[in-house]
C-alpha atoms as a PDB file:
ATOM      1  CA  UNK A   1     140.490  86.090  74.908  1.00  0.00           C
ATOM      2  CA  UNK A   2     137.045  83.826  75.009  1.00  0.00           C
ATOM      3  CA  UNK A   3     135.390  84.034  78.011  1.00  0.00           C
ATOM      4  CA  UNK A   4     133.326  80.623  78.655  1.00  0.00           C
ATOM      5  CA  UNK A   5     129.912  81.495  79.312  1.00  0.00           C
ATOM      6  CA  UNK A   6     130.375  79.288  82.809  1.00  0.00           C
ATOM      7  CA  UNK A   7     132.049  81.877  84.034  1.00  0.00           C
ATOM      8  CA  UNK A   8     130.177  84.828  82.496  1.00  0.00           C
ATOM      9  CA  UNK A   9     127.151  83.223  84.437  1.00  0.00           C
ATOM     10  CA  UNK A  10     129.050  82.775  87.867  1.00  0.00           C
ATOM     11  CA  UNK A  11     129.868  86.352  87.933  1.00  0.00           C
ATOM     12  CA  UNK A  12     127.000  87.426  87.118  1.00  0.00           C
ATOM     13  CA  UNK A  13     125.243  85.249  90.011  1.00  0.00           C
ATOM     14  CA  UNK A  14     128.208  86.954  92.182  1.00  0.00           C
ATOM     15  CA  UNK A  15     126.929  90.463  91.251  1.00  0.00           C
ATOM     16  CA  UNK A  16     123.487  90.128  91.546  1.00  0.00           C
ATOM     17  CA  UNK A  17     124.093  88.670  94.865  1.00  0.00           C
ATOM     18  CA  UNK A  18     126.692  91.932  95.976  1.00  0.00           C
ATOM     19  CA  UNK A  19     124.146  94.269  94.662  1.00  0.00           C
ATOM     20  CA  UNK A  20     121.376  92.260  96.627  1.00  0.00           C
ATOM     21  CA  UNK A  21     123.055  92.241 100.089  1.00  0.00           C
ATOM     22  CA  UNK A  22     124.017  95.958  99.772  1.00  0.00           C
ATOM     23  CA  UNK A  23     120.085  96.845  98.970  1.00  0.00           C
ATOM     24  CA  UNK A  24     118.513  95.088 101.775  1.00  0.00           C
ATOM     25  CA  UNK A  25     121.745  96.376 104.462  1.00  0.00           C
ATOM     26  CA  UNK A  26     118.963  98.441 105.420  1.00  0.00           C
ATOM     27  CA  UNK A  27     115.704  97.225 104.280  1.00  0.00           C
ATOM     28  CA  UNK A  28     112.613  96.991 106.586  1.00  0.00           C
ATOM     29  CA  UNK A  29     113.799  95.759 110.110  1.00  0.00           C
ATOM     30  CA  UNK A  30     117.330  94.944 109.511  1.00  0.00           C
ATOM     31  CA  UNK A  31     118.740  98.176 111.232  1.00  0.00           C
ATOM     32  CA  UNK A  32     122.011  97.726 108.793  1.00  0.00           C
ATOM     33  CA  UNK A  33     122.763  94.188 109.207  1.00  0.00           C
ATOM     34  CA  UNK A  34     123.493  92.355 105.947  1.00  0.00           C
ATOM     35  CA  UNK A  35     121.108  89.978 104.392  1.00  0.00           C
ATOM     36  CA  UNK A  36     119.487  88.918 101.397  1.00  0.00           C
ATOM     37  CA  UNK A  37     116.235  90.006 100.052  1.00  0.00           C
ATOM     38  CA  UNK A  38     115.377  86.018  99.701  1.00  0.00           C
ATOM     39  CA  UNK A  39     115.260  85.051 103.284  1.00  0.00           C
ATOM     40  CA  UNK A  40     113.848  84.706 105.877  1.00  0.00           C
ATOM     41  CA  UNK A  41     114.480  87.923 107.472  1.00  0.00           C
ATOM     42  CA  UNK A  42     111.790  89.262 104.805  1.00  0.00           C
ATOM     43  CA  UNK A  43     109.120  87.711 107.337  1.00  0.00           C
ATOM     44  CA  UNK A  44     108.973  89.618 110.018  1.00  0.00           C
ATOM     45  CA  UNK A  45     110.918  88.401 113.071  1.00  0.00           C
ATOM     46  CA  UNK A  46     108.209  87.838 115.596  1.00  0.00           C
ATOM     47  CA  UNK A  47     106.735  85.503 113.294  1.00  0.00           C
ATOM     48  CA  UNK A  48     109.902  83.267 113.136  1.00  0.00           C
ATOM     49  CA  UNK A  49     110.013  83.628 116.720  1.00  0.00           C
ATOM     50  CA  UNK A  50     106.852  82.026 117.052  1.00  0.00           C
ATOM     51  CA  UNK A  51     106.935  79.561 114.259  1.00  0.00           C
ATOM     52  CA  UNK A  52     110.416  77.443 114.318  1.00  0.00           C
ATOM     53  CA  UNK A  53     108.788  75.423 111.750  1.00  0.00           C
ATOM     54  CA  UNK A  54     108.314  78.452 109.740  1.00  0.00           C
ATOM     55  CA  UNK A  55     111.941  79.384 110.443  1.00  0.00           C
ATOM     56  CA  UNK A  56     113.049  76.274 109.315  1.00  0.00           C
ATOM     57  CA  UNK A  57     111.048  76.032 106.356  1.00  0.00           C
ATOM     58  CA  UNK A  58     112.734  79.361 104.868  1.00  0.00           C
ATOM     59  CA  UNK A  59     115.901  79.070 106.001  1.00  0.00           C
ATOM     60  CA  UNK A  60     116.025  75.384 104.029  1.00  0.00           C
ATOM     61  CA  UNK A  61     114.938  77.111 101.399  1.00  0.00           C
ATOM     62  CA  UNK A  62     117.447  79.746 101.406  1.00  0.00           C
ATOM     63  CA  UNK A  63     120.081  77.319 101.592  1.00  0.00           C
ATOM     64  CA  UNK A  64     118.345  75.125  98.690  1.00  0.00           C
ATOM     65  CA  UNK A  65     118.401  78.025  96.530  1.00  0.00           C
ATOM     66  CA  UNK A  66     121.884  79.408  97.178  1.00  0.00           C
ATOM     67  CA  UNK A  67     123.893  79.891  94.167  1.00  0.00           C
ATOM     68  CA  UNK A  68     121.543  78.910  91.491  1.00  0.00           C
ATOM     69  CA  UNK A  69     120.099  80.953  88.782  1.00  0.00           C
ATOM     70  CA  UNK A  70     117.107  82.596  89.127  1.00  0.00           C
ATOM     71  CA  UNK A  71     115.126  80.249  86.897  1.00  0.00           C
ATOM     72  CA  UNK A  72     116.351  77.733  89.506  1.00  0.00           C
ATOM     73  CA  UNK A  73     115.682  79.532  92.486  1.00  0.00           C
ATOM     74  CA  UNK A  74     111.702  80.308  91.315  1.00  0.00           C
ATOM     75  CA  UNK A  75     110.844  76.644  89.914  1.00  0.00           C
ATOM     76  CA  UNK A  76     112.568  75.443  94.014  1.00  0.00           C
ATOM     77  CA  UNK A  77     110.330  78.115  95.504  1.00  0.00           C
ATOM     78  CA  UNK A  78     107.303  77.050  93.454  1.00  0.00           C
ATOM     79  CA  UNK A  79     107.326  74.258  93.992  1.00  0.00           C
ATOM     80  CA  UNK A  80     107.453  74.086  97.770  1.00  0.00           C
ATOM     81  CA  UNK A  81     104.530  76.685  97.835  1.00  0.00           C
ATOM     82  CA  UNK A  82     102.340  74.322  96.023  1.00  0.00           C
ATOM     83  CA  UNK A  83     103.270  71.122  98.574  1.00  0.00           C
ATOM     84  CA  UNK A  84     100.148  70.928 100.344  1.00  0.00           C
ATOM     85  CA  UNK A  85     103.008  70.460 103.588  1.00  0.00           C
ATOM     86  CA  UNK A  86     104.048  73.849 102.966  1.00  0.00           C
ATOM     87  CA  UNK A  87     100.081  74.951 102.810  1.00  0.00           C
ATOM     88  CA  UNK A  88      99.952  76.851 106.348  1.00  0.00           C
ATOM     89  CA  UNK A  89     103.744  79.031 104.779  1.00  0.00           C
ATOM     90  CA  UNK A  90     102.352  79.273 101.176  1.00  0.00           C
ATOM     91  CA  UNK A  91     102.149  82.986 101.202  1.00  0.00           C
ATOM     92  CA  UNK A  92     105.548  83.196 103.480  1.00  0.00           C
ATOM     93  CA  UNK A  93     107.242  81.365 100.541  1.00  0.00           C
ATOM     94  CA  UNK A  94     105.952  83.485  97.930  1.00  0.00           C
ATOM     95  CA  UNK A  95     107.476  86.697  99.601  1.00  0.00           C
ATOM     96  CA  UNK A  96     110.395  84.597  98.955  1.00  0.00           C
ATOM     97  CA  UNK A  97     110.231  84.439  95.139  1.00  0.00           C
ATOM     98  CA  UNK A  98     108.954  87.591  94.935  1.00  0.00           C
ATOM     99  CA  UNK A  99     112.138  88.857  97.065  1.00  0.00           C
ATOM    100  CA  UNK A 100     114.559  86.477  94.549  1.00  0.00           C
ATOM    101  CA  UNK A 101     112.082  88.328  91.137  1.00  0.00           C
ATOM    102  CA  UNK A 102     112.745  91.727  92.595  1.00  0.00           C
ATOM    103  CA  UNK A 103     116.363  91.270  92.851  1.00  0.00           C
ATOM    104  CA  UNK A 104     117.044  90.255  89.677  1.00  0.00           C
ATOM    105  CA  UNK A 105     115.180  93.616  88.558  1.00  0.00           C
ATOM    106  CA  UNK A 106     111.907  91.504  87.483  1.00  0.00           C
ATOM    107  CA  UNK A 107     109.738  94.159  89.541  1.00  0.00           C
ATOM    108  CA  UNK A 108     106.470  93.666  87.806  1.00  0.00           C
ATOM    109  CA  UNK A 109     106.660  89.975  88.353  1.00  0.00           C
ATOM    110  CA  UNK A 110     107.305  90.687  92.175  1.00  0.00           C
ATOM    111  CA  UNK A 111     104.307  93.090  91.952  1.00  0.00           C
ATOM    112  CA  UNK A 112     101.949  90.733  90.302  1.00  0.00           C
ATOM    113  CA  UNK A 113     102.795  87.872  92.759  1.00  0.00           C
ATOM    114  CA  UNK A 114     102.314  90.081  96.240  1.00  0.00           C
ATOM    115  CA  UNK A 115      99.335  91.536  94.457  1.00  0.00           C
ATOM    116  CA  UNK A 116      97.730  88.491  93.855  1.00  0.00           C
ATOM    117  CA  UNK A 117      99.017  86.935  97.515  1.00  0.00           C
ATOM    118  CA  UNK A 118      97.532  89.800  98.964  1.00  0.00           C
ATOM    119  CA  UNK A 119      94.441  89.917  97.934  1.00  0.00           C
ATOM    120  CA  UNK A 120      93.568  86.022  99.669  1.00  0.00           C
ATOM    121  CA  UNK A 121      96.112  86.862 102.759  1.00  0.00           C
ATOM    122  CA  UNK A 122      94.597  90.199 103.769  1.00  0.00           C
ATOM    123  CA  UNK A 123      95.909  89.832 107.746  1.00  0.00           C
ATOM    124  CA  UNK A 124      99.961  88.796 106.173  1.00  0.00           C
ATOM    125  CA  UNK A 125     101.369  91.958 106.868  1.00  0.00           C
ATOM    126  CA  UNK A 126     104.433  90.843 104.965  1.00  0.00           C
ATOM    127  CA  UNK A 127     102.524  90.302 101.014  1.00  0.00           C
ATOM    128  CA  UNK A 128     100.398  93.597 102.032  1.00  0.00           C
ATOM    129  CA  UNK A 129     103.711  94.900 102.525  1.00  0.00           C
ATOM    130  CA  UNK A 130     105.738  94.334  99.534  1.00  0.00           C
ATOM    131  CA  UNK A 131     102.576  94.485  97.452  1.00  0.00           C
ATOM    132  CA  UNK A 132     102.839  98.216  98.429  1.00  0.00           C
ATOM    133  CA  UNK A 133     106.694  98.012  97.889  1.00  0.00           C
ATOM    134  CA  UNK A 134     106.530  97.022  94.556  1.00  0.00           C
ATOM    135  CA  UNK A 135     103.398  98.713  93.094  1.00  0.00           C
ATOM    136  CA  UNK A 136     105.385 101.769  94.272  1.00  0.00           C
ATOM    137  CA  UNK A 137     108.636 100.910  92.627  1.00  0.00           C
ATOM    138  CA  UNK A 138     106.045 100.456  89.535  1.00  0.00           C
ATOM    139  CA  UNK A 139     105.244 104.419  89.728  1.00  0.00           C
ATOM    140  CA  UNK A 140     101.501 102.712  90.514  1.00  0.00           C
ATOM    141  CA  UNK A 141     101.269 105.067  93.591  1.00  0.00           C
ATOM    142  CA  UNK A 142      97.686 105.116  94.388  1.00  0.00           C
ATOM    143  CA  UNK A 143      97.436 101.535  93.437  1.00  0.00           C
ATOM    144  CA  UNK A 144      99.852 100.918  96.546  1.00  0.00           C
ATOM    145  CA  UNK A 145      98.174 103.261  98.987  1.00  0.00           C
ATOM    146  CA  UNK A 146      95.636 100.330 100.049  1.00  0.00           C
ATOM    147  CA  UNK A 147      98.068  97.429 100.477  1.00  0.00           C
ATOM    148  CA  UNK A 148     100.295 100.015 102.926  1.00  0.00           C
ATOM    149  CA  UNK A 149      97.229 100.980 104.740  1.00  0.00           C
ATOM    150  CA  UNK A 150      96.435  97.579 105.601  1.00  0.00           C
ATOM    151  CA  UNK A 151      99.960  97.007 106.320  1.00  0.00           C
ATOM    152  CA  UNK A 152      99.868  99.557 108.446  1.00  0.00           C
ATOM    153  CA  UNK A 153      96.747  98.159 110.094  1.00  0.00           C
ATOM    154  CA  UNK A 154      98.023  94.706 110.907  1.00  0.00           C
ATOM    155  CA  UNK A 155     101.183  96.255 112.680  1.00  0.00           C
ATOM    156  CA  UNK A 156      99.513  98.490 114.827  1.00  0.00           C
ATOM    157  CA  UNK A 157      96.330  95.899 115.996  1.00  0.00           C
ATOM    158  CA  UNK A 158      99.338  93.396 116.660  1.00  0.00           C
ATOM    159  CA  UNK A 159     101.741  95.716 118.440  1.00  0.00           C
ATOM    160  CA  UNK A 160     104.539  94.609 115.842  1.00  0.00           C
ATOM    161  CA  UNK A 161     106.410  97.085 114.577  1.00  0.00           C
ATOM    162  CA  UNK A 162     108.768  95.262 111.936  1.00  0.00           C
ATOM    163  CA  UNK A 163     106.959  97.337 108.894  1.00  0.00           C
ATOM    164  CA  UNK A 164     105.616  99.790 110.691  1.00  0.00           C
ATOM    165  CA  UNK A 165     107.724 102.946 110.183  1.00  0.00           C
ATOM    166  CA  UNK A 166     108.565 101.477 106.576  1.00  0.00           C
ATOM    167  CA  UNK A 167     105.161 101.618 105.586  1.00  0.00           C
ATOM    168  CA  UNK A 168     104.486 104.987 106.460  1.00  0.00           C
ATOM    169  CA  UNK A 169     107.378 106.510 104.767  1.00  0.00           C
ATOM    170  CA  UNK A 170     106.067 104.495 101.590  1.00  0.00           C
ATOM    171  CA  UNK A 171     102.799 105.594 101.906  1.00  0.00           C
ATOM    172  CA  UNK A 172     103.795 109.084 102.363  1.00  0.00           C
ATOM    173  CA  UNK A 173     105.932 109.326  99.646  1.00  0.00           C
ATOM    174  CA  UNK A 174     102.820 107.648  97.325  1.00  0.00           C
ATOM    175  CA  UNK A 175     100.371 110.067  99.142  1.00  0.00           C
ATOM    176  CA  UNK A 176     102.846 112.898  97.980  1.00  0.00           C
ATOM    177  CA  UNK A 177     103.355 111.606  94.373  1.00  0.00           C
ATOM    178  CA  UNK A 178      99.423 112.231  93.970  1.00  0.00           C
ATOM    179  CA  UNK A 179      99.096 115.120  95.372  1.00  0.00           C
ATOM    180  CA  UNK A 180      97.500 114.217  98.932  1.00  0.00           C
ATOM    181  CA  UNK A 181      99.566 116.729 100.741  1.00  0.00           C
ATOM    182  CA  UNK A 182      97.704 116.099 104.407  1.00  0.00           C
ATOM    183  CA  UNK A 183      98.194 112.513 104.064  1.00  0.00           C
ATOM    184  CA  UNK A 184     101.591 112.829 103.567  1.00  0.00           C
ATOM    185  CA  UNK A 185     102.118 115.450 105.967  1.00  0.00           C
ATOM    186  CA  UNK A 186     100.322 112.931 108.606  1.00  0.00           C
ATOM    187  CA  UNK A 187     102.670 109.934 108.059  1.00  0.00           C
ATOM    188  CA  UNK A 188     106.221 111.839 108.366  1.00  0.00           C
ATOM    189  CA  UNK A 189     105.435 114.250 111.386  1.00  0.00           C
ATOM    190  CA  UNK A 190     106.961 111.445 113.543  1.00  0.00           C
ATOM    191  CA  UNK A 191     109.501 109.441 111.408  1.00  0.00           C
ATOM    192  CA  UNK A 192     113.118 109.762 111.403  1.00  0.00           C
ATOM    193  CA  UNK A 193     114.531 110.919 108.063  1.00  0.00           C
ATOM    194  CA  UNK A 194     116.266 107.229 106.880  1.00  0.00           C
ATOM    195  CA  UNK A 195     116.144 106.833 103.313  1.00  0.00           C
ATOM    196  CA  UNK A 196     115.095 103.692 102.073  1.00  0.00           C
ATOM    197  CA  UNK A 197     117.726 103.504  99.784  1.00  0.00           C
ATOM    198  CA  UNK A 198     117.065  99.472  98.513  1.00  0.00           C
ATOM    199  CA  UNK A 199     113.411 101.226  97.353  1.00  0.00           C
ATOM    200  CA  UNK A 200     113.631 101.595  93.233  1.00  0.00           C
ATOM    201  CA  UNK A 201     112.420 105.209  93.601  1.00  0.00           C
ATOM    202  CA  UNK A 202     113.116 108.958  91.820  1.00  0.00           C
ATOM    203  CA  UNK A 203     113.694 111.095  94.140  1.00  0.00           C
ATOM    204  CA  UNK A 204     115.107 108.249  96.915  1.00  0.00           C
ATOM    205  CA  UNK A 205     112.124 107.359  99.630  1.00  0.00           C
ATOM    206  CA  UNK A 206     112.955 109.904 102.235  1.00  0.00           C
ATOM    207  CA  UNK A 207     111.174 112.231 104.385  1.00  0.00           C
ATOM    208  CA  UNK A 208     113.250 114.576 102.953  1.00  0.00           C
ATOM    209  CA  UNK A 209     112.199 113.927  99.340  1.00  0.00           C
ATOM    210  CA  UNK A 210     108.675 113.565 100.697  1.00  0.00           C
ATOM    211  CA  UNK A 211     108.662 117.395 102.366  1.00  0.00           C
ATOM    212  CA  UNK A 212     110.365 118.523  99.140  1.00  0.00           C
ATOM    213  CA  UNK A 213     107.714 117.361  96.934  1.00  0.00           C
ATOM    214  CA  UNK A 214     104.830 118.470  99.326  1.00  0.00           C
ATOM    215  CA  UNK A 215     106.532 122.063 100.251  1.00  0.00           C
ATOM    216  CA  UNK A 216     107.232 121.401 103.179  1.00  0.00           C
END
């Protein structure tokens, strides 16, 4: 039996989708409540608190992009981050595509986007931290190190916490990965031990895996 490529493509749309959800169950801030990497929930919630527009602006995005292939999904999300209207969320957006790249396994494209995003939105605490993310996922661990610290900065100057405890275990784990034992040690003596299991990562992001790899 044929099977037309139609469906071949819808399935494979349904799978990526599946696999998506089940990643980010427990990605940064989402405390186990399903949602995909491509929305809005990527941005941390106090800014959508304070920014309906922003809110809106996502959300219509998620819903624009529902269903389509990835292709489809970037050239929609492109194209709003280049309307001058969409100016003041430009860098919101492109966690977006990065978050649509990265879930279709196109992790150096993520990295090169939030790397480049970064480097002009240095107090978005969102790019620094998938920048980090990513560059990590890449094996570039000391690469990441500076995009978590400033991360890491932004949360605690703002008193938001929505990365926070993310972004230590991720800089840990880098900070382990080259050796920087103290560092390491520094950034898990007060985190809980849960995994980051969405994280591409060998061993799993963990404290665990962090005080295995440091002796600890």
């Amino acid at each position: 039996m044929v099977v037309p490529k139609s469906a071949l493509v819808a399935l494979e749309l349904v799978l990526v989708h599946l696999v998506t959800m089940i990643r980010c169950m427990y990605g940064p801030g989402n405390s186990g409540r399903a949602c995909c990497h491509a929305c809005p929930h990527d941005v941390e919630d106090s800014d959508l608190k304070r920014n309906p527009e922003l809110k809106a602006t996502l959300t219509r995005l998620e819903k624009a992009t529902e269903g389509l292939s990835v292709d489809e999904q970037i050239g929609i999300l492109d194209e709003a981050a280049q309307d001058p209207a969409n100016a003041e969320f430009k860098a919101d957006i492109e966690v977006q595509m990065a978050g649509v790249l990265w879930a279709y396994g196109r992790i150096n494209e993520a990295a090169s986007l939030m790397v480049k995003r970064a480097d002009t939105n240095i107090d978005n605490n969102s790019v620094q931290y998938f920048a980090g993310q990513h560059l990590l996922e890449l094996r570039q661990f000391a690469r990441a190190m500076p995009f978590l610290d400033r991360c890491i900065e932004i949360e605690r100057a703002s008193g938001e916490t929505w990365y926070l405890d993310s972004a230590y275990l991720l800089r840990a784990y880098c900070a382990a990965k080259i050796g920087n034992v103290a560092q390491a040690r520094r950034d898990v003596a007060n985190l809980d031990d849960e995994p980051m299991h969405w994280v591409e990562a060998d061993p799993i992001v963990s404290k665990a895996s962090i005080n295995a790899m440091i002796g600890d």
